[in-house]
Protein backbone atom coordinates (compact mmCIF):
# COMPACT_ATOMS: atom_id res chain seq x y z
CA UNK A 1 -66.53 -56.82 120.16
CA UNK A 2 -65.39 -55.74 123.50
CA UNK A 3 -68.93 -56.22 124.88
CA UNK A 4 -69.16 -59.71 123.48
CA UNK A 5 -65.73 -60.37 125.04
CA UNK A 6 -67.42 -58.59 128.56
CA UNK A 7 -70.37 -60.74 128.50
CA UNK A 8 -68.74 -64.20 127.40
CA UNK A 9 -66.74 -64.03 130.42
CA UNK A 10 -69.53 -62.91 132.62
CA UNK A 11 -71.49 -65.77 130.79
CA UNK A 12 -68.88 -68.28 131.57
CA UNK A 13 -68.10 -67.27 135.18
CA UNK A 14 -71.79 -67.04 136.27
CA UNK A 15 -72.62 -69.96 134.42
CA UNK A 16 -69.85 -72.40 136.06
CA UNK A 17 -70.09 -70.90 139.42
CA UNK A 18 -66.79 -72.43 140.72
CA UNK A 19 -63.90 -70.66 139.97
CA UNK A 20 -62.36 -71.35 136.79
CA UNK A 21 -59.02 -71.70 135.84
CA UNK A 22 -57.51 -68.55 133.70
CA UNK A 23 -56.00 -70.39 131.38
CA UNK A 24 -59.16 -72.54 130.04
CA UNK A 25 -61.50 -69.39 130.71
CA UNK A 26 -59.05 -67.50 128.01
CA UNK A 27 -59.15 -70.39 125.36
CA UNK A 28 -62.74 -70.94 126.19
CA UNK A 29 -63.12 -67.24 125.07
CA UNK A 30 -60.38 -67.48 122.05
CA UNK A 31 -62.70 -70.30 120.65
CA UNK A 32 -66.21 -69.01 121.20
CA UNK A 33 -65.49 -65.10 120.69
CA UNK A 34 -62.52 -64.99 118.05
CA UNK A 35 -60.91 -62.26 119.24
CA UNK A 36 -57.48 -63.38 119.88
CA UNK A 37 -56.90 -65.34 116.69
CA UNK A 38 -53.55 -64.94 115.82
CA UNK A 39 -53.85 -64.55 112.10
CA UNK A 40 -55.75 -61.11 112.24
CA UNK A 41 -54.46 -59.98 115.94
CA UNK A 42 -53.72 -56.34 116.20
CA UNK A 43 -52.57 -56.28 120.33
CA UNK A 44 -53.31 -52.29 120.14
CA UNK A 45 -56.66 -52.50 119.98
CA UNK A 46 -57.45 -55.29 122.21
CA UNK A 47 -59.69 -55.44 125.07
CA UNK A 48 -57.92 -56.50 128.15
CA UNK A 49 -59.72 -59.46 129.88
CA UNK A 50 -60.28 -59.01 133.44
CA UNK A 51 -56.94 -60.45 135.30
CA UNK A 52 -54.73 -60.26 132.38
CA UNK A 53 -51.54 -57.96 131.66
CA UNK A 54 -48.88 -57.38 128.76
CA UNK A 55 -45.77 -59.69 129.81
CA UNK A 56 -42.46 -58.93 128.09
CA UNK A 57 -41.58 -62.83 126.44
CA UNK A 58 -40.29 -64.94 129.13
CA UNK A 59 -39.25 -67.10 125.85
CA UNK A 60 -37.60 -65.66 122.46
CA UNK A 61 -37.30 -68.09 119.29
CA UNK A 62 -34.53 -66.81 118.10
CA UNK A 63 -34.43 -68.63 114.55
CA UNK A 64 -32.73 -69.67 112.05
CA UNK A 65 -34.82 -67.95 109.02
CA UNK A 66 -36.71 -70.62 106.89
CA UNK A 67 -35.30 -73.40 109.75
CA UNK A 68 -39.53 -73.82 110.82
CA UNK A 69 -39.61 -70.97 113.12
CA UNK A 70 -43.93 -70.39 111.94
CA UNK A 71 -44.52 -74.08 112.36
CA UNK A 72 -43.01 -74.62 115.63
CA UNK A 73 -44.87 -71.11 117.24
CA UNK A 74 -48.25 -71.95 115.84
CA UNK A 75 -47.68 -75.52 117.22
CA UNK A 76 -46.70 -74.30 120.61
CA UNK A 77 -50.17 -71.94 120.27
CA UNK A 78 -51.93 -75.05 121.00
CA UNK A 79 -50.34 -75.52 124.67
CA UNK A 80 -53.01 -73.40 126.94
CA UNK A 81 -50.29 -72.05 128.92
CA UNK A 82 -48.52 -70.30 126.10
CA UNK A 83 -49.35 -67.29 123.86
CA UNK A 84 -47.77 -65.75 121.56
CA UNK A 85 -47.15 -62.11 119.52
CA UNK A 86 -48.96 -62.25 115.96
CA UNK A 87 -46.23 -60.76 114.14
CA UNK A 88 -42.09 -61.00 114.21
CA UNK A 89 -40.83 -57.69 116.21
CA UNK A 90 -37.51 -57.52 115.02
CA UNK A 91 -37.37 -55.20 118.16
CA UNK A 92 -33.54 -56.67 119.56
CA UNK A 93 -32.06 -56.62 115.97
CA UNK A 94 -33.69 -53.75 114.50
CA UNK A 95 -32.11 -50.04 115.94
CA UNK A 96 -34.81 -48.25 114.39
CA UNK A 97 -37.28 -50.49 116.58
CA UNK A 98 -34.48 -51.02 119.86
CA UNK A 99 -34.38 -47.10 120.48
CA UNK A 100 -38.18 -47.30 121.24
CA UNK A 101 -37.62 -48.89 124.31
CA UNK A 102 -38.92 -52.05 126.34
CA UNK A 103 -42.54 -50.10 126.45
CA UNK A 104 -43.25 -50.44 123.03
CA UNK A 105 -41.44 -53.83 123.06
CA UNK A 106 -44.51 -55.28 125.59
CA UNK A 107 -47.11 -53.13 123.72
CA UNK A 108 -46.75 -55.41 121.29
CA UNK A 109 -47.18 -58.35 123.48
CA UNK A 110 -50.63 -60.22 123.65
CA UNK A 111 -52.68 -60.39 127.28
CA UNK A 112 -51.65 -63.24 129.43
CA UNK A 113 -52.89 -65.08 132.74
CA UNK A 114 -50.19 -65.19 135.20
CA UNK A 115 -49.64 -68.92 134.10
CA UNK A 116 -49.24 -68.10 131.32
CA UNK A 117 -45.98 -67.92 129.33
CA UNK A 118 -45.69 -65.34 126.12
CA UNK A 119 -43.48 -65.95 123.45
CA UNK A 120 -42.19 -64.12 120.35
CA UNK A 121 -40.29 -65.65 117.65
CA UNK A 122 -37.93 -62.81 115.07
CA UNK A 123 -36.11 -65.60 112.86
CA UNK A 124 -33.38 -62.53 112.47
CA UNK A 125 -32.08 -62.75 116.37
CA UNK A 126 -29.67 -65.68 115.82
CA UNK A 127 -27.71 -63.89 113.01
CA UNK A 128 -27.32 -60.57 114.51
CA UNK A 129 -24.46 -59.41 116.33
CA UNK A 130 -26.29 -56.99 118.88
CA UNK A 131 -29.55 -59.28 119.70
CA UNK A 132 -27.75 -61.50 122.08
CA UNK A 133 -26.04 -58.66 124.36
CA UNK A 134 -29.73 -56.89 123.92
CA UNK A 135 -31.73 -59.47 125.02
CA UNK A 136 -29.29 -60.75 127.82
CA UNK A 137 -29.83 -57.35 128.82
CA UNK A 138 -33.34 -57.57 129.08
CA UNK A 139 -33.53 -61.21 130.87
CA UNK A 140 -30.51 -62.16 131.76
CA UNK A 141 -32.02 -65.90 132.73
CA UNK A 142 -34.65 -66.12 129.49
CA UNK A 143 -34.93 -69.04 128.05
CA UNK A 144 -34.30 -69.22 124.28
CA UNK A 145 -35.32 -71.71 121.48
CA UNK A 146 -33.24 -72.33 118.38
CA UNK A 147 -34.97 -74.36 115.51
CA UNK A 148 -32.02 -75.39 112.89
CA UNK A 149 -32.40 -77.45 109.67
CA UNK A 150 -30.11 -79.26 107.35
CA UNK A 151 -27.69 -76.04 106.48
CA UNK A 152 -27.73 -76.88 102.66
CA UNK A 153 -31.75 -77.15 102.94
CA UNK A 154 -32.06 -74.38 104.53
CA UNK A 155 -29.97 -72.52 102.33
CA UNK A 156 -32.04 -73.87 99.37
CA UNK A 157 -35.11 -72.72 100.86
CA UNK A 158 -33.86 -69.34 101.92
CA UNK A 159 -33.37 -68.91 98.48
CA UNK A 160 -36.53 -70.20 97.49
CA UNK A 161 -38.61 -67.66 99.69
CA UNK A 162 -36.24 -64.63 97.94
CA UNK A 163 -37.08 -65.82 94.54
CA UNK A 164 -40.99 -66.46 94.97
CA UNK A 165 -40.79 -63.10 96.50
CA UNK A 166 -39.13 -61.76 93.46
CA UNK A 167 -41.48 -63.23 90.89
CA UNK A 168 -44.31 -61.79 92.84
CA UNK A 169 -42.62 -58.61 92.97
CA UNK A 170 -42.28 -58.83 88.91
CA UNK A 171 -37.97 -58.81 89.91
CA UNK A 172 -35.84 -60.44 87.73
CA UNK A 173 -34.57 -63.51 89.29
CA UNK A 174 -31.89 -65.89 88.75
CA UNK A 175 -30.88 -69.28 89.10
CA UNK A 176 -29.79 -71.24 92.51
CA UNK A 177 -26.77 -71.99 90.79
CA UNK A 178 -25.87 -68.82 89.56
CA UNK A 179 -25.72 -66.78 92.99
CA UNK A 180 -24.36 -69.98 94.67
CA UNK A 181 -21.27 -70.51 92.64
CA UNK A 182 -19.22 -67.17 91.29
CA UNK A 183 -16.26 -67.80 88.96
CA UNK A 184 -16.42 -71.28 89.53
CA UNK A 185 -16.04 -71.47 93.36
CA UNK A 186 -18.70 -71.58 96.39
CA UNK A 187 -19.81 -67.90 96.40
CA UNK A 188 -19.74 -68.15 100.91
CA UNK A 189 -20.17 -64.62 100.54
CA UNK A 190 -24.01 -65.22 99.53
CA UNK A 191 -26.14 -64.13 102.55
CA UNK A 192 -28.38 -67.56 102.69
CA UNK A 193 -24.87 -69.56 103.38
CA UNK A 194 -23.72 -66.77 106.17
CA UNK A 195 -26.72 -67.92 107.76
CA UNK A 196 -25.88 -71.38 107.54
CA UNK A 197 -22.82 -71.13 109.48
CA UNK A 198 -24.30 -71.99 112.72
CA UNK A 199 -21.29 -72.41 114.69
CA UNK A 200 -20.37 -68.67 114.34
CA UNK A 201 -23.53 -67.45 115.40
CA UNK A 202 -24.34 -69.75 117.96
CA UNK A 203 -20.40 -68.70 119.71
CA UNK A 204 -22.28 -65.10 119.98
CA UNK A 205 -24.84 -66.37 121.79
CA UNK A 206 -22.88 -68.56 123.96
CA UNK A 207 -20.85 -65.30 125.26
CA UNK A 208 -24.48 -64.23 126.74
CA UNK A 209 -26.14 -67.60 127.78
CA UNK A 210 -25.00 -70.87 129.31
CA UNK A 211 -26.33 -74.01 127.02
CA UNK A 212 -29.11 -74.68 129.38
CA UNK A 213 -30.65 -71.49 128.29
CA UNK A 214 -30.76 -72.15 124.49
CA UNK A 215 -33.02 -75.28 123.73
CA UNK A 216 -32.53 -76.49 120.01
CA UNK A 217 -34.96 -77.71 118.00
CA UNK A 218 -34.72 -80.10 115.50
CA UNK A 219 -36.35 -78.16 111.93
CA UNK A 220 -35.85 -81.74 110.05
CA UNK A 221 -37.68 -83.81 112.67
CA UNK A 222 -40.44 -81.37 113.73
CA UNK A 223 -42.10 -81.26 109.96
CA UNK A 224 -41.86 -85.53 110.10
CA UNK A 225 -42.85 -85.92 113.55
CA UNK A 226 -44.10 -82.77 115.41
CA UNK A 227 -45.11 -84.41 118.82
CA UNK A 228 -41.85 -85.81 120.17
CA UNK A 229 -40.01 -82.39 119.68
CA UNK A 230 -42.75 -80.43 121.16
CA UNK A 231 -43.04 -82.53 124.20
CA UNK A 232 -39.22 -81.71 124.42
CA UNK A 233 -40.23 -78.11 124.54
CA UNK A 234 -42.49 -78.49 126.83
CA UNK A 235 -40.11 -80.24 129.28
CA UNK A 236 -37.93 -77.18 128.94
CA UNK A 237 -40.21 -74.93 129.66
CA UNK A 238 -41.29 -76.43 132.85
CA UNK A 239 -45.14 -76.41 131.42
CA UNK A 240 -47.43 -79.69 131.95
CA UNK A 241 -47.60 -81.56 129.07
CA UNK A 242 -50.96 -80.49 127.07
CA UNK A 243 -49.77 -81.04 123.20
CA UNK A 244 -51.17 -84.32 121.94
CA UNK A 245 -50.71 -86.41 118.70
CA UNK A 246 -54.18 -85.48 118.09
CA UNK A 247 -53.85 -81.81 117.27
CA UNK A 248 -51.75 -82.84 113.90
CA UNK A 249 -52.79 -84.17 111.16
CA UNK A 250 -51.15 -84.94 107.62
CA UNK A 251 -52.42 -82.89 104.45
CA UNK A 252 -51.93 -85.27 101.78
CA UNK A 253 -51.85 -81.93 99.29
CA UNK A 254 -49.54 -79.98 101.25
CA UNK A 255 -47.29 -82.47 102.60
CA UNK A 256 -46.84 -81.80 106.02
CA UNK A 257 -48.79 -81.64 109.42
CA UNK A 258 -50.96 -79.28 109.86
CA UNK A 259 -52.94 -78.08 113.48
CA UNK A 260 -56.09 -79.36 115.18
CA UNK A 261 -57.64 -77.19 118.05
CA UNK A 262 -60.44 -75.31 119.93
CA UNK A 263 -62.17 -77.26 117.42
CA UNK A 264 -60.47 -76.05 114.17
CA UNK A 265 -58.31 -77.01 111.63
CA UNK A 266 -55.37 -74.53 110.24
CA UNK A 267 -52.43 -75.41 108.21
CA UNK A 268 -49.39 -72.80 107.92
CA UNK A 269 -49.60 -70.24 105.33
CA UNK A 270 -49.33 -71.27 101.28
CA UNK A 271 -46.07 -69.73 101.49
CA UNK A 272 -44.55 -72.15 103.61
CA UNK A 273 -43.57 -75.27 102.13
CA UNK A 274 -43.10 -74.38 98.63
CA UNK A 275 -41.30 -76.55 96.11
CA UNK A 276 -37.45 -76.08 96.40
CA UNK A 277 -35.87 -76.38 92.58
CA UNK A 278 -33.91 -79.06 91.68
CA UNK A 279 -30.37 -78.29 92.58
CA UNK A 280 -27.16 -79.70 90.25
CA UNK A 281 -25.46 -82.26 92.41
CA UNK A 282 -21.97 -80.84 92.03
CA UNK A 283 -23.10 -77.74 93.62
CA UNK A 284 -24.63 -79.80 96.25
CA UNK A 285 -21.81 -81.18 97.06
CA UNK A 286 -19.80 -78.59 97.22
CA UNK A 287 -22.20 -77.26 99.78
CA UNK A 288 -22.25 -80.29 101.72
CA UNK A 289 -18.06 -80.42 101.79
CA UNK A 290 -18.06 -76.64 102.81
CA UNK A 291 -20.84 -77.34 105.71
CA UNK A 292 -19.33 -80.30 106.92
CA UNK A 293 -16.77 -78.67 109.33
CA UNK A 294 -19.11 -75.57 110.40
CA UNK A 295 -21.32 -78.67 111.63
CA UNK A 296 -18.95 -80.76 113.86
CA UNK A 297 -17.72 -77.58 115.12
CA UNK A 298 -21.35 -76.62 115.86
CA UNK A 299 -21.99 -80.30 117.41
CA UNK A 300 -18.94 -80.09 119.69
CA UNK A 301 -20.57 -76.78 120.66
CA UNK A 302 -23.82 -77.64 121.94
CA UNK A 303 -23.04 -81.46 122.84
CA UNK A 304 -25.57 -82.91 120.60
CA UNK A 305 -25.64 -84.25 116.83
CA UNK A 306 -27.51 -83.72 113.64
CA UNK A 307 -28.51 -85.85 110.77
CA UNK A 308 -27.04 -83.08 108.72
CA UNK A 309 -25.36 -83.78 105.31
């Protein structure tokens, strides 16, 4: 593999004769060598390109779990100025993984151009207490992305992903309802909720980084209408706008967009986007009335809005 990787790029550089610009050459090779597909990428055992280096993220997506962190890095992937790490690191919220130090952190990193931005995405960040003081530590002027959902959705779904899990796992399982209300009242105790609560975790990260920093992403919007809030990302990131409504697509059988590029066609993982169980609308609303004043508190924070229950 490493000499096909050699001689594409020899290939390609003799063969244009002008110089070429990194950031094509490398998706030129992504798409004719495979190498670098992100599905299957183990970063130890690459071969470095000529001109190319482990960067430690100049981005983070911090979260929320099940709030569309997947969707919006493989939708980023397309952007030619972006790459991203295969995997979630867990490397700021972890200790086991923190104590190995910033080394092992960019080990883990893909190769990048030097226009090139990399990004990482650990859905756990936003909820733990040490990753903001960690990574502010790190970069104290990184720029962060936050993709949030509907709270109740995304507590039905965080749920949903446990319980698949479980049934896999041959677990016992039990219903929505029964782990959501205990004794008759809102069990807020249940982890998915605590996750929920945006406005206390977002104060956390507020201590760390002024607003400017911490681009939100809107979860509910992105799966209706990618483009818009990628081009949003873009504009935050200071990169030139590459992501066009022609690398998305709807799948009629899935139910949501899935990619176009170098030629291909991916959607996310069967795992994403399973069917959520019907939920008893008392219990909904009792979620709704207990998320109601975490959100304004969370909208006065961040000077922006949802069309959140």
């Amino acid at each position: 593999m490493a000499f096909l990787l050699v001689s594409a790029y020899l290939l390609l550089t003799h063969v244009r004769g002008a110089p070429v610009e990194n950031g094509a050459l490398l998706e030129t090779l992504k798409s004719q060598v495979g190498l670098f597909s992100n599905k299957s990428e183990h970063y130890s055992a690459q071969v470095r390109p000529p001109g190319t280096s482990r960067q430690i993220p100049q981005t983070i997506i911090i979260g929320v779990r099940k709030g569309g962190t997947r969707a919006l890095l493989e939708m980023l992937d397309i952007h030619p100025n972006i790459v991203v790490a295969a995997t979630e690191v867990h490397f700021f919220d972890w200790d086991e993984n923190y104590v190995k130090g910033i080394d092992w952190y960019r080990n883990l990193m893909p190769f990048s151009y030097g226009n090139q931005i990399t990004i990482e995405k650990t859905p756990g960040y936003f909820t733990s207490p040490q990753a903001p003081g960690r990574i502010h530590d790190m970069n104290s002027s990184i720029k962060l992305l936050l993709i949030l959902r509907d709270p109740t959705e995304r507590v039905i779904s965080d749920y949903t992903q446990v319980y698949y899990n479980r049934v896999e796992s041959h677990k016992p399982v039990q219903l929505f309802e029964d782990i959501v209300i205990k004794n008759g009242v809102l069990n807020t105790k249940y982890k998915a909720i605590q996750r929920s609560l945006y406005d206390v975790h977002m104060e956390k990260w507020l201590k760390h980084f002024s607003l400017d920093q911490i681009h939100i992403v809107d979860g509910n919007t992105l799966i209706k209408d990618p483009l818009p809030e990628l081009q949003k990302v873009e504009r935050f990131l200071n990169l030139p706008s590459r992501i066009m409504s022609s690398n998305f697509y709807f799948n009629q059988t899935k139910g949501f967009y899935c990619i176009r590029s170098d030629g291909r066609e991916r959607c996310l993982h069967e795992s994403k986007g399973r069917p959520h169980p019907l939920v008893n609308s008392t219990v909904l609303e009792q979620l709704y009335s207990y998320f109601r004043e975490h959100n304004a508190k969370f909208y006065r924070m961040v000077n922006h809005s949802f069309d959140w229950h």
